[in-house]
N, C-alpha and C. Protein backbone atom coordinates (compact mmCIF):
# COMPACT_ATOMS: atom_id res chain seq x y z
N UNK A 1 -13.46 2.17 -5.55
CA UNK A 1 -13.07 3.56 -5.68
C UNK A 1 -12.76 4.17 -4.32
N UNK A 2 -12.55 2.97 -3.18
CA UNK A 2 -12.45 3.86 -1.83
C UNK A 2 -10.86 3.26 -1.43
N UNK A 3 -10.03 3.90 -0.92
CA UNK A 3 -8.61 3.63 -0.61
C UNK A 3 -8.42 3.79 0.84
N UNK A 4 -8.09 2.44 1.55
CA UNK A 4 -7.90 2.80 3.19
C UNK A 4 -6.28 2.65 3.74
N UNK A 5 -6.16 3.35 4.78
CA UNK A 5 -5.17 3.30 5.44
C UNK A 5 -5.06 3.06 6.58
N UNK A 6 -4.26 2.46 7.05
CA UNK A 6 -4.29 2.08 8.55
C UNK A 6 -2.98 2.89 9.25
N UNK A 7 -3.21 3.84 9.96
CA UNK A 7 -2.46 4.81 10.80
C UNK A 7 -2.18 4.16 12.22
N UNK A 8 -1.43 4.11 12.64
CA UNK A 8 -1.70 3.81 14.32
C UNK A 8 -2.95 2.97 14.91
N UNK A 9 -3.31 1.93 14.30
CA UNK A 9 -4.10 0.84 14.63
C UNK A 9 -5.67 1.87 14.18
N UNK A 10 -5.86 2.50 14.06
CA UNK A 10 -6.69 3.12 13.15
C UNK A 10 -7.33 3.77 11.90
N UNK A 11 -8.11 3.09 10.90
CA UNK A 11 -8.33 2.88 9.71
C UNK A 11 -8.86 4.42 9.31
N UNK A 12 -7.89 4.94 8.37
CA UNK A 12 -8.43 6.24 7.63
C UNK A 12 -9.35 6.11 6.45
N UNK A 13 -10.37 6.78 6.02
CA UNK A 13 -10.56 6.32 4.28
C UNK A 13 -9.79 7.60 4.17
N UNK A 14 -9.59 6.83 2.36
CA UNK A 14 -9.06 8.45 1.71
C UNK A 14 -10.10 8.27 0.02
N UNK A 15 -10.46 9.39 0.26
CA UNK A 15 -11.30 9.83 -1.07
C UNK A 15 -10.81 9.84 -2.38
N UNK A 16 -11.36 8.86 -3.11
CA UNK A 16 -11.00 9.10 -5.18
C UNK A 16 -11.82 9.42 -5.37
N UNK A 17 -12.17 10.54 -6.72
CA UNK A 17 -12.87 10.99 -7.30
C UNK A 17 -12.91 9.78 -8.04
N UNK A 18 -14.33 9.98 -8.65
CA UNK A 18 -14.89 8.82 -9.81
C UNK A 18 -15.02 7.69 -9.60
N UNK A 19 -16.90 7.15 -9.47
CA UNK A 19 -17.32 6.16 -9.46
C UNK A 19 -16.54 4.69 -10.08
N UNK A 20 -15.95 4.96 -11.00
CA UNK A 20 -15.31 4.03 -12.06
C UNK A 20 -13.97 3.68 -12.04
N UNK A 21 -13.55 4.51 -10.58
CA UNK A 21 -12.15 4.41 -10.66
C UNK A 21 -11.09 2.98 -10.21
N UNK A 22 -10.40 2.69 -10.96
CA UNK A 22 -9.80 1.30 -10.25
C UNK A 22 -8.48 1.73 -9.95
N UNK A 23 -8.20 0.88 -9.07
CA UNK A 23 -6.53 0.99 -8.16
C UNK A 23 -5.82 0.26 -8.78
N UNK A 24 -4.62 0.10 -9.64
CA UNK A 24 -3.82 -1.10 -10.25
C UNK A 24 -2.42 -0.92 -9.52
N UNK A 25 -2.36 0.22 -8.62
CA UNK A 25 -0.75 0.20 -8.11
C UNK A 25 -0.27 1.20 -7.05
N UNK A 26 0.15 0.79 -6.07
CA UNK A 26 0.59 1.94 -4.84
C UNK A 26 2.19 1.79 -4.40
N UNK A 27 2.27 2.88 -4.64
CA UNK A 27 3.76 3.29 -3.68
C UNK A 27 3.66 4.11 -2.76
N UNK A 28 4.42 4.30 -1.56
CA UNK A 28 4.98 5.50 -0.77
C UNK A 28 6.09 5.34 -0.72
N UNK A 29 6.37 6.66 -1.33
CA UNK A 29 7.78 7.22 -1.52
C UNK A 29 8.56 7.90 -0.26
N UNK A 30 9.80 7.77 -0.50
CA UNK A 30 10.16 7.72 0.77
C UNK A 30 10.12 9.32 1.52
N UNK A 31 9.59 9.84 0.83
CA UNK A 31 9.14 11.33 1.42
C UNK A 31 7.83 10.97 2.20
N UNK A 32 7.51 10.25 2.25
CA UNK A 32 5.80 10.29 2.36
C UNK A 32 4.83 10.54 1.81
N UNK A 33 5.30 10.73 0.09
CA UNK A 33 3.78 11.01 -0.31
C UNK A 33 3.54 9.56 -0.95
N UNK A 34 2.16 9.29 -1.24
CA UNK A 34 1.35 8.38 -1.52
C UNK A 34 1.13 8.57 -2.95
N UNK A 35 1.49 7.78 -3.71
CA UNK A 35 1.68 7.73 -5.35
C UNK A 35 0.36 6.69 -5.05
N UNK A 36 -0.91 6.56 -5.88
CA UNK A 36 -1.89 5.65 -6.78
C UNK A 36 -2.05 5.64 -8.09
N UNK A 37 -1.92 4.38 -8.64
CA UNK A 37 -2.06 4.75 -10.15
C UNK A 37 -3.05 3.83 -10.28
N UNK A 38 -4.30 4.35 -11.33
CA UNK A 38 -5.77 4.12 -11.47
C UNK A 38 -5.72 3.61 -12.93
N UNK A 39 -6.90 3.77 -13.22
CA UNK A 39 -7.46 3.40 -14.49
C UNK A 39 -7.50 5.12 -14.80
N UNK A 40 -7.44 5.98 -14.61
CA UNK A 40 -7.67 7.62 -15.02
C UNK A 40 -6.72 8.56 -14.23
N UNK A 41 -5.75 7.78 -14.32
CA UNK A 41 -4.51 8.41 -14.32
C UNK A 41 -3.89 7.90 -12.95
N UNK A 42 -2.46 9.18 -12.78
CA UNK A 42 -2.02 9.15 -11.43
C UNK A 42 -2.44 10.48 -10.34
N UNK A 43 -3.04 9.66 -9.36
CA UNK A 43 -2.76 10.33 -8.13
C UNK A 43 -2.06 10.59 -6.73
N UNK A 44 -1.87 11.46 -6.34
CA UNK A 44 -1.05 11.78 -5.34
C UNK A 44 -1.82 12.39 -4.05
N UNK A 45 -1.09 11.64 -2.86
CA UNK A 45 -1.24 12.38 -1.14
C UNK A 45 -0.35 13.08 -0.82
N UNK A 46 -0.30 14.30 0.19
CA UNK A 46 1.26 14.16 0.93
C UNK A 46 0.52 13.32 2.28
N UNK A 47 1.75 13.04 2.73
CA UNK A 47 1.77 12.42 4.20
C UNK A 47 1.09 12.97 5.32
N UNK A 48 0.25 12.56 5.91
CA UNK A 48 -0.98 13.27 6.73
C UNK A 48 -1.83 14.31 6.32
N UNK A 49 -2.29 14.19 4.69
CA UNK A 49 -3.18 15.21 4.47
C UNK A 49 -4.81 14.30 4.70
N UNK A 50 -5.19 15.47 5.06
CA UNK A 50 -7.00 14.84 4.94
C UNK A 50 -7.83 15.68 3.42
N UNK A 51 -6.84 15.44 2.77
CA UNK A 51 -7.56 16.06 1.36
C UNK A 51 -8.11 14.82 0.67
N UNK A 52 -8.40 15.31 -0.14
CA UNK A 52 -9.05 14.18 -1.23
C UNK A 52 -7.59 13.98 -2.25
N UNK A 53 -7.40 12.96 -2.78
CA UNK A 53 -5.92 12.48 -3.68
C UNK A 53 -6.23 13.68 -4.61
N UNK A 54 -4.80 13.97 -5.20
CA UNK A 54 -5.13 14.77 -6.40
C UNK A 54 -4.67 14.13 -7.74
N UNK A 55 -4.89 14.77 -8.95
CA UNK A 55 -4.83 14.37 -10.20
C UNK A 55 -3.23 14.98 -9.89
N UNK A 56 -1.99 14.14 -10.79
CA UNK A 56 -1.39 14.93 -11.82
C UNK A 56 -1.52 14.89 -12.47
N UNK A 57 -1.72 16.02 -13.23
CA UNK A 57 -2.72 16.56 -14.52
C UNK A 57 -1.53 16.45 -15.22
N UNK A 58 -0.31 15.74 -16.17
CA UNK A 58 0.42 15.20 -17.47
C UNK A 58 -0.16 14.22 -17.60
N UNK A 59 -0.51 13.09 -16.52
CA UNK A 59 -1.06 11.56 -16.69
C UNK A 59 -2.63 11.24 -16.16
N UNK A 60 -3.34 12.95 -16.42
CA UNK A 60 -4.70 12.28 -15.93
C UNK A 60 -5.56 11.53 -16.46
N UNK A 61 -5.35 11.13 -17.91
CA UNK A 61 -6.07 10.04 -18.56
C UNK A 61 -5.18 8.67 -18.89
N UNK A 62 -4.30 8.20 -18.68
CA UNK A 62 -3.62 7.50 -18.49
C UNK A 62 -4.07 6.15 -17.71
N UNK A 63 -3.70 4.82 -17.80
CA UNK A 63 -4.31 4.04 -17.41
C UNK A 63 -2.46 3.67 -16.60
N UNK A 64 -2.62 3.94 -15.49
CA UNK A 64 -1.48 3.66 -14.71
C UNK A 64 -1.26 2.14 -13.93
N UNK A 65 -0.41 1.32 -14.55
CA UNK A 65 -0.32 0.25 -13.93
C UNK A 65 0.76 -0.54 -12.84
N UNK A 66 1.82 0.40 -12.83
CA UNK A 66 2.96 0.03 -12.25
C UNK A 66 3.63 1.49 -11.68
N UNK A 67 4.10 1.46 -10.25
CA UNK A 67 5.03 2.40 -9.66
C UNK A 67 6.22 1.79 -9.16
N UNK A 68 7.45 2.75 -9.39
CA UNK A 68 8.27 2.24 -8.28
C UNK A 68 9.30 3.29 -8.69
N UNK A 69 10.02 3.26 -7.35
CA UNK A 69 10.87 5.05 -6.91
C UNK A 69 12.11 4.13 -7.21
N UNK A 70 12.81 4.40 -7.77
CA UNK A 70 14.59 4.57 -7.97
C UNK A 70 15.64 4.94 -6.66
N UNK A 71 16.14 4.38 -6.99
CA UNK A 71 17.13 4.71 -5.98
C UNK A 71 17.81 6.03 -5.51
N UNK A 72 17.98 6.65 -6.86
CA UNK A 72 18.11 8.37 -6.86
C UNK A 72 16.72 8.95 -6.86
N UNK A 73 15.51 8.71 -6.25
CA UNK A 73 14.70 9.17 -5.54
C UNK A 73 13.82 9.42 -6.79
N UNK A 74 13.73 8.63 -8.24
CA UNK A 74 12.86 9.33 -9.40
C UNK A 74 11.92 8.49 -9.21
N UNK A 75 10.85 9.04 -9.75
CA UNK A 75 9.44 8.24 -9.63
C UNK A 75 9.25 7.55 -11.34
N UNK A 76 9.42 6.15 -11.65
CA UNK A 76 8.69 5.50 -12.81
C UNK A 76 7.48 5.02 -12.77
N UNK A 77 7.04 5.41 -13.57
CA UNK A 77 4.85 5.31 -13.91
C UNK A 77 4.94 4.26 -14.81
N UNK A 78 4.37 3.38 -15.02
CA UNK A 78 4.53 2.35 -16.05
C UNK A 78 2.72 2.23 -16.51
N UNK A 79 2.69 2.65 -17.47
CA UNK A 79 0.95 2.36 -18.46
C UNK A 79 0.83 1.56 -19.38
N UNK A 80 -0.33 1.26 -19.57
CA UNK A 80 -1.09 0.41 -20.56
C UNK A 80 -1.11 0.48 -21.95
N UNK A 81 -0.44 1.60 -21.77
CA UNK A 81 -0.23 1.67 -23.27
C UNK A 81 0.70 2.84 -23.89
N UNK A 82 1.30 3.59 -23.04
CA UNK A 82 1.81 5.04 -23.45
C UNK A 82 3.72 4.52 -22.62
N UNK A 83 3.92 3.15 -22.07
CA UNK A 83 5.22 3.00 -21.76
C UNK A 83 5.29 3.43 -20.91
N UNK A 84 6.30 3.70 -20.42
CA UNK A 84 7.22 4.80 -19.13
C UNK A 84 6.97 5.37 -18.43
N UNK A 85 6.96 6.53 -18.11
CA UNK A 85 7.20 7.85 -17.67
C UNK A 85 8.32 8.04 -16.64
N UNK A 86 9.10 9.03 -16.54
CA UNK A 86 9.91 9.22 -15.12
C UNK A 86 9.37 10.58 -14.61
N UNK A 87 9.36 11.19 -13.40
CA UNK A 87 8.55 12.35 -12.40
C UNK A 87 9.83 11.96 -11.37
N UNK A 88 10.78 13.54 -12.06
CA UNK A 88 12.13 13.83 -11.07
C UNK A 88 11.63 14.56 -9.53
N UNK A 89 12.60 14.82 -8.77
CA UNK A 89 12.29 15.79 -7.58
C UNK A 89 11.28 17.00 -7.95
N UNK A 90 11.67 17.59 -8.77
CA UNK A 90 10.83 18.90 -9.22
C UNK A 90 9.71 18.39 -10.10
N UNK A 91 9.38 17.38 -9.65
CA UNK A 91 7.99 16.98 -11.05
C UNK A 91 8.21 17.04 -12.14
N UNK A 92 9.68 16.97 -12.92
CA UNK A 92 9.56 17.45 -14.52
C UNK A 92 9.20 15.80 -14.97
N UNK A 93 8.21 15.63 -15.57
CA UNK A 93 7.88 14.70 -16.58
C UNK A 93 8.89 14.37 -17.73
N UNK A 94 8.91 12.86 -17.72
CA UNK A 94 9.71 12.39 -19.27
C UNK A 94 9.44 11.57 -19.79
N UNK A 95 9.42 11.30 -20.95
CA UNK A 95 8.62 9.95 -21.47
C UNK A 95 10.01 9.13 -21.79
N UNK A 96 10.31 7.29 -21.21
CA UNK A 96 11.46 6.88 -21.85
C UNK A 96 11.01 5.95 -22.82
N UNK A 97 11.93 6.18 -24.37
CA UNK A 97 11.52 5.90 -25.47
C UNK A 97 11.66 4.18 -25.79
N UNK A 98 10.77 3.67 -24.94
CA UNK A 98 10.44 1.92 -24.52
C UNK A 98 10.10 1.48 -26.08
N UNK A 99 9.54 1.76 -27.62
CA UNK A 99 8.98 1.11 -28.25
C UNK A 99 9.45 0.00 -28.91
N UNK A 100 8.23 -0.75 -29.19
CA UNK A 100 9.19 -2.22 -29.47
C UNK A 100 9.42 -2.64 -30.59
N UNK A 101 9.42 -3.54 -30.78
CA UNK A 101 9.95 -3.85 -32.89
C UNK A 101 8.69 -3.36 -33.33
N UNK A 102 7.73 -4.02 -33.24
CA UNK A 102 6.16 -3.07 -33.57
C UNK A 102 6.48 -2.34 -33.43
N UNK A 103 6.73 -0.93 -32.90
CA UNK A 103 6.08 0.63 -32.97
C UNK A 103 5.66 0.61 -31.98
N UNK A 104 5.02 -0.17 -30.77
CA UNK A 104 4.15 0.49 -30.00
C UNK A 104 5.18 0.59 -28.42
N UNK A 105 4.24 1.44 -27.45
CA UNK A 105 4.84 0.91 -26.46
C UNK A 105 3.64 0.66 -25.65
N UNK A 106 4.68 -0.47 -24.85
CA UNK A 106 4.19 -1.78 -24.21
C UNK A 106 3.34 -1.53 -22.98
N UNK A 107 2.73 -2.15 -22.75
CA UNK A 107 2.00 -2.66 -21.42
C UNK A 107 2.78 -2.69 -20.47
N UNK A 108 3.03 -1.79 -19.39
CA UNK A 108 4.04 -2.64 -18.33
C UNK A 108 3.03 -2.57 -17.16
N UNK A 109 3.79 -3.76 -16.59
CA UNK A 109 2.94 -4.52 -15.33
C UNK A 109 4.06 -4.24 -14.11
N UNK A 110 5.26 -4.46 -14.02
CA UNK A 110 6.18 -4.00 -12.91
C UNK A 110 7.71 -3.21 -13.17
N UNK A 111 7.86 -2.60 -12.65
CA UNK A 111 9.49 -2.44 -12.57
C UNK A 111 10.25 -2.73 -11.41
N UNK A 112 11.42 -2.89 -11.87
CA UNK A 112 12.46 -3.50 -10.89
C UNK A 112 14.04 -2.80 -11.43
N UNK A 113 14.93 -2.35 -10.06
CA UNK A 113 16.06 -1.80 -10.88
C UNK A 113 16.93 -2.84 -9.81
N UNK A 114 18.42 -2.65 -11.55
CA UNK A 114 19.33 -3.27 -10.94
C UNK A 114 20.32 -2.80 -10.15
N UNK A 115 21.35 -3.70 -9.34
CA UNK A 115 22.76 -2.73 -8.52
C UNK A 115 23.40 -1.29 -9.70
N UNK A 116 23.47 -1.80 -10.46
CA UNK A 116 24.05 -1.02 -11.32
C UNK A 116 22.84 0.42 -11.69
N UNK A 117 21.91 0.57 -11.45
CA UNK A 117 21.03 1.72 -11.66
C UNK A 117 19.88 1.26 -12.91
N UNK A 118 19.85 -0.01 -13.56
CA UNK A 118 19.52 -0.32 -14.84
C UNK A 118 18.48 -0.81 -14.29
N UNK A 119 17.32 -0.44 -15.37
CA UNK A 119 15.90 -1.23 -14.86
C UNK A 119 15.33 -2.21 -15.84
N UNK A 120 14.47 -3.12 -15.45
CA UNK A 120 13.78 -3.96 -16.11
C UNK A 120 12.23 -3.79 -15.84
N UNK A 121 11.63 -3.81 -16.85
CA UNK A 121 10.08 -3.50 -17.12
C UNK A 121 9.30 -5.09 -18.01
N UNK A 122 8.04 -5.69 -16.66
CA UNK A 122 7.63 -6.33 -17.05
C UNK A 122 6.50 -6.12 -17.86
N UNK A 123 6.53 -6.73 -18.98
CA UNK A 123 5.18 -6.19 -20.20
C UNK A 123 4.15 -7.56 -19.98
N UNK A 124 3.28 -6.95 -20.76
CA UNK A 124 2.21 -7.84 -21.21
C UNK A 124 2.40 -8.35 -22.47
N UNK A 125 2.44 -8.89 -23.20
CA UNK A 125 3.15 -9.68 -24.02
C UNK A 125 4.14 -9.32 -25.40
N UNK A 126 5.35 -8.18 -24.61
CA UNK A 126 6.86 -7.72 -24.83
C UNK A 126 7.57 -8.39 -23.80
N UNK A 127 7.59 -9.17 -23.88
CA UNK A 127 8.57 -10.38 -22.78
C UNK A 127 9.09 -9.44 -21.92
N UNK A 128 10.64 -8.88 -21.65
CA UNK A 128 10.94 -8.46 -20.40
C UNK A 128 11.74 -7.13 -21.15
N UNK A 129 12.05 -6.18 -20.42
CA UNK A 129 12.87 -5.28 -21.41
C UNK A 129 13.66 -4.76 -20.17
N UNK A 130 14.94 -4.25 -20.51
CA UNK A 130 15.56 -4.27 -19.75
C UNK A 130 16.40 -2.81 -20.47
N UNK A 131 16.12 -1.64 -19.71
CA UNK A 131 17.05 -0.21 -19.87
C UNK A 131 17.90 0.29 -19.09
N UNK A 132 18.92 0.84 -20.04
CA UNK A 132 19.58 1.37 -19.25
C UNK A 132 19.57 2.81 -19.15
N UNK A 133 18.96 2.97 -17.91
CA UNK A 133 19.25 4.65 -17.56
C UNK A 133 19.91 5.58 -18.25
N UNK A 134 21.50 5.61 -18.23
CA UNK A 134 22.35 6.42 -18.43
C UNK A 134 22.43 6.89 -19.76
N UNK A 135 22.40 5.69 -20.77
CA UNK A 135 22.68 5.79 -22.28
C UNK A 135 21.09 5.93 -23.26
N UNK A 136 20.29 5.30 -22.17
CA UNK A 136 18.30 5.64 -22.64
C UNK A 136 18.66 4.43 -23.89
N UNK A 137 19.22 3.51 -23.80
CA UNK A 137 19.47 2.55 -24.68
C UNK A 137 18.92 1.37 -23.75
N UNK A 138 17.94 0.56 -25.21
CA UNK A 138 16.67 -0.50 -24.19
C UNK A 138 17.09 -2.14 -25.26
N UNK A 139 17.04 -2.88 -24.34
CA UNK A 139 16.69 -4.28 -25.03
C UNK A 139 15.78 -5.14 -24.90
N UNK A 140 15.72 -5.84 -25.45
CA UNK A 140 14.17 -6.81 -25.22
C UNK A 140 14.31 -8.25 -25.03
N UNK A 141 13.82 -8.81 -24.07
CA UNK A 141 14.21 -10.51 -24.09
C UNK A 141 13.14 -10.99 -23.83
N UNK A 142 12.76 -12.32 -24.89
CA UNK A 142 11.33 -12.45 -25.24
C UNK A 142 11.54 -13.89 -25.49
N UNK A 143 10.56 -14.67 -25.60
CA UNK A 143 10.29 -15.94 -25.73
C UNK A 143 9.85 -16.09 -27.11
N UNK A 144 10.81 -16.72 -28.22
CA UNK A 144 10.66 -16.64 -29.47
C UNK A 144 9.75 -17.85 -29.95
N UNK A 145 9.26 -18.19 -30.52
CA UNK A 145 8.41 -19.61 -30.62
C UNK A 145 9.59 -20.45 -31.32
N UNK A 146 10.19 -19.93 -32.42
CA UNK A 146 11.43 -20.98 -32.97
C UNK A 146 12.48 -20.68 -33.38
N UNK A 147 12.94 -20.27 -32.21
CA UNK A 147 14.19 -20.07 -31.36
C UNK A 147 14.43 -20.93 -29.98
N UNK A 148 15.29 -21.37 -29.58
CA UNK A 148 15.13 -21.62 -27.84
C UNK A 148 15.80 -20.32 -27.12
N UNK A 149 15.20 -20.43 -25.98
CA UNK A 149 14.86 -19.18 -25.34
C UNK A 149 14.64 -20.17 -24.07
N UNK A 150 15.37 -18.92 -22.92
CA UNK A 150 15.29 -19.77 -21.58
C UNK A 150 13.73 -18.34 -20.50
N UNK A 151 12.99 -17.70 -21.64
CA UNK A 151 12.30 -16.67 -21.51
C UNK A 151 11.07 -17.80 -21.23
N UNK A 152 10.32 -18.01 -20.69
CA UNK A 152 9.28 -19.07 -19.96
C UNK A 152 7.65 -18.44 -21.32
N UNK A 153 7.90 -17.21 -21.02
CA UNK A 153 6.74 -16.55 -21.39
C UNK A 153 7.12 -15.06 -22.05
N UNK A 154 6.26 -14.47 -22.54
CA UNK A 154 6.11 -13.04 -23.16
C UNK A 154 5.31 -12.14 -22.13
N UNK A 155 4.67 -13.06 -21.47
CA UNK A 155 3.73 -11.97 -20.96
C UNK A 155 3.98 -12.20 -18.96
N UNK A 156 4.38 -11.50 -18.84
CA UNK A 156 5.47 -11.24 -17.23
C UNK A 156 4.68 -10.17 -16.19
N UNK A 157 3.90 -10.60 -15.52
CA UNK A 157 3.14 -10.52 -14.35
C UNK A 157 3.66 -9.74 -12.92
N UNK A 158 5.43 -10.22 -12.75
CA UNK A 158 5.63 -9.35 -11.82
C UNK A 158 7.21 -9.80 -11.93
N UNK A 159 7.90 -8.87 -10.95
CA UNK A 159 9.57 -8.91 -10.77
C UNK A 159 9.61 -8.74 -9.70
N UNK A 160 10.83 -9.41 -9.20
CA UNK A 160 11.56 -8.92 -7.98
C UNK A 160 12.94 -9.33 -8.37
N UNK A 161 13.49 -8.45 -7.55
CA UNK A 161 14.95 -8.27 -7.39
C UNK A 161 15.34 -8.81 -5.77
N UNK A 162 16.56 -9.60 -5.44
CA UNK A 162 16.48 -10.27 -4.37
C UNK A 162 17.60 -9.53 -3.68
N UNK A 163 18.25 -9.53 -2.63
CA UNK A 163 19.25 -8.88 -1.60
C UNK A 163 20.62 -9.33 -2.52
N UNK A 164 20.44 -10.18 -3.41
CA UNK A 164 22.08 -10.80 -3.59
C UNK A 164 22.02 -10.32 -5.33
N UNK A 165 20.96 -9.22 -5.69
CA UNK A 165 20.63 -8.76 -7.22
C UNK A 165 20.08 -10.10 -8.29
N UNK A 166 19.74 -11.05 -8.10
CA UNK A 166 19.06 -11.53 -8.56
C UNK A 166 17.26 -11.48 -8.75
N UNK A 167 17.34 -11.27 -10.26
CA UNK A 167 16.03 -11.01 -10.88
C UNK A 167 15.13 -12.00 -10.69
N UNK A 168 13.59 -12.18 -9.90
CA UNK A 168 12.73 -13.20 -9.94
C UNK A 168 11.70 -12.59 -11.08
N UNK A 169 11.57 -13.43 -12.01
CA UNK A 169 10.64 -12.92 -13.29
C UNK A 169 9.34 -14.19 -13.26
N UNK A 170 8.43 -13.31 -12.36
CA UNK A 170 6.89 -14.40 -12.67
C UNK A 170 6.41 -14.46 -13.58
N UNK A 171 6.20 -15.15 -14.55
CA UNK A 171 5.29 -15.46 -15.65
C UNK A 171 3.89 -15.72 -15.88
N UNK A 172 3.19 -15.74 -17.26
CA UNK A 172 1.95 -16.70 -17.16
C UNK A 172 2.21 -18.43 -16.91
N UNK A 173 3.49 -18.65 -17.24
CA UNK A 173 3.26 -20.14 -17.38
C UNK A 173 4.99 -20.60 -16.11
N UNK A 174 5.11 -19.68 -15.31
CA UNK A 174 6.20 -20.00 -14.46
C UNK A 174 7.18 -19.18 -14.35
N UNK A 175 8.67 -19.35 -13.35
CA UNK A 175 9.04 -18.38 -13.34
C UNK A 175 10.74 -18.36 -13.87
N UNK A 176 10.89 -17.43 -13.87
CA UNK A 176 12.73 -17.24 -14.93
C UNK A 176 13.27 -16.75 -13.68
N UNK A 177 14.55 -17.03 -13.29
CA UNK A 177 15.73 -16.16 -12.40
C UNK A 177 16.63 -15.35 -13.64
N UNK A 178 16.74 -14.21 -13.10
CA UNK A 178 17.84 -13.74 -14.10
C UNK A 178 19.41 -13.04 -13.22
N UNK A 179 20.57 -13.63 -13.38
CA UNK A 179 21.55 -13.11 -13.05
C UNK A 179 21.74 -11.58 -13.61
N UNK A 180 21.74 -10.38 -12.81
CA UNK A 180 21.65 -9.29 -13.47
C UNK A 180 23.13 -8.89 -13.67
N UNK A 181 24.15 -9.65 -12.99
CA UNK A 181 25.46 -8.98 -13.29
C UNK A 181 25.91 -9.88 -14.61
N UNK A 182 25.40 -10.73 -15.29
CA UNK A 182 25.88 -11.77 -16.41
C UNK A 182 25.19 -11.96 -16.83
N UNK A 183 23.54 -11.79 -16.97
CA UNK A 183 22.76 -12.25 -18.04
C UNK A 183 22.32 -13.26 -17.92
N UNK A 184 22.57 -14.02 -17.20
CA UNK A 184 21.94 -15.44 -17.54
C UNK A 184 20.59 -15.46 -16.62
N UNK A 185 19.84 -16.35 -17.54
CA UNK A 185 18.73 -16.69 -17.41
C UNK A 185 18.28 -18.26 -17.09
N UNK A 186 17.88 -18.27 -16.02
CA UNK A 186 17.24 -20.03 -15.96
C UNK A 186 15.80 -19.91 -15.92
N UNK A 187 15.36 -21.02 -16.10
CA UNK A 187 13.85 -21.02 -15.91
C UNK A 187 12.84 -21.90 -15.18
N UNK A 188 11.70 -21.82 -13.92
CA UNK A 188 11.49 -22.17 -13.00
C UNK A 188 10.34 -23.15 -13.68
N UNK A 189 10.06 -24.09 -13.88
CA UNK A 189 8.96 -24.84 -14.26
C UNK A 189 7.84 -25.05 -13.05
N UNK A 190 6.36 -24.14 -13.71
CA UNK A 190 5.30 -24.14 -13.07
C UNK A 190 5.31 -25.49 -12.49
N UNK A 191 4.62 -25.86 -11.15
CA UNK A 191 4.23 -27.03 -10.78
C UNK A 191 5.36 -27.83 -9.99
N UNK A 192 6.02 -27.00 -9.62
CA UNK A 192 6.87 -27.47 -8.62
C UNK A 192 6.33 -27.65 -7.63
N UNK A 193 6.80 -28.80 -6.57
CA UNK A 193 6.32 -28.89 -4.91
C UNK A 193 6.72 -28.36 -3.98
C-alpha cells in the first residue's frame, strides 16, 4: 500500500489510503499527472504534489487493472469487471460498450492502440478484442476449441505494439504477432530458445 518514486536520485514515498490497497497499474501522462489503478479504484497525483493520491470518485470502487493515454491525450481505465472507461481532457467519464457474446464485460489486463487510432484490449479469458474508436464498433478474436484459430490462448496477459505497428500479444501458453494494417495473425510457440 506504499508507492515510491525516485526524483533526482532521491526516493519520495507517496501515500495510499487503505491498508488493503493493491497497485495493478501506473501511468504518467504526459502532463505529469500520475494515474494508479488499485484494487479500490483509480487514483491520481499532479506532478510535484506532496499530497496524499486522490480518489476519482466515478471509479472509486472499481478494481482498476490496466492504464494507457491515447494518442489524442484520452485516458483508458481498463477493470475487472465493469470493461472500459475513457477520462477526456475535462474529466468527462464514458463507459465503451466492450460486452461480449455472454453479456458481460471483460476483464482487461492491457491496452494497446493502433496507427490508425484503433485499440486492442487484452482480457482474461475474452481472447483479444479489438475497437474501433470512431464508429464504438468492437470485435473479438478468440481461440475457438473447434475451429482453427491462429489465437494461442483466450486469456492474454499483455500487448505491445512495436515502432513498425506490429501487435506483440503475450499469452498464457505463448505469444501471437498481429499485423494491425491486415489482420493477420501468427503464432509464437512457448519454448523457444
Amino acid at each position: 500500500n506504499t508507492l515510491f518514486s525516485l526524483q533526482d536520485g532521491n526516493v519520495k514515498k507517496i501515500a495510499i489510503d487503505g491498508s488493503d490497497n493493491r497497485i495493478h497499474a501506473l501511468l504518467v501522462a504526459d502532463n505529469g499527472r500520475l494515474w494508479v489503478g488499485s484494487n479500490t479504484g483509480l487514483l491520481y497525483s499532479d506532478r510535484n504534489s506532496n499530497q496524499p493520491l486522490k480518489a476519482f470518485p466515478e471509479l472509486e470502487s472499481l478494481r482498476i487493472s490496466a492504464l494507457y493515454q491515447a494518442a489524442d491525450k484520452t485516458l483508458l481505465v481498463g477493470t475487472a469487471k465493469e470493461g472500459v472507461f475513457t477520462i477526456d481532457r475535462n474529466s468527462l467519464l464514458t463507459k465503451l460498450p466492450l460486452n461480449t457474446s455472454e453479456g458481460l464485460s471483460p476483464w482487461i489486463y492491457d491496452i494497446a492502440e493502433s496507427p490508425a487510432g484503433n485499440f486492442w484490449f487484452a482480457t482474461f479469458g475474452a481472447g483479444l478484442l479489438a475497437y474501433d474508436y470512431r464508429n464504438g464498433e468492437f470485435k473479438s478474436i478468440r481461440k475457438e476449441r473447434m475451429l482453427e484459430s491462429k489465437l494461442l490462448d483466450n486469456d492474454i496477459w499483455t500487448l505491445f505494439r512495436d515502432r513498425a505497428g506490429t501487435l506483440w500479444v503475450g499469452t498464457r501458453t505463448g505469444a501471437n504477432v498481429l499485423n494491425t494494417s491486415n489482420q493477420g495473425l501468427l503464432h509464437i510457440p512457448a519454448g523457444l530458445p
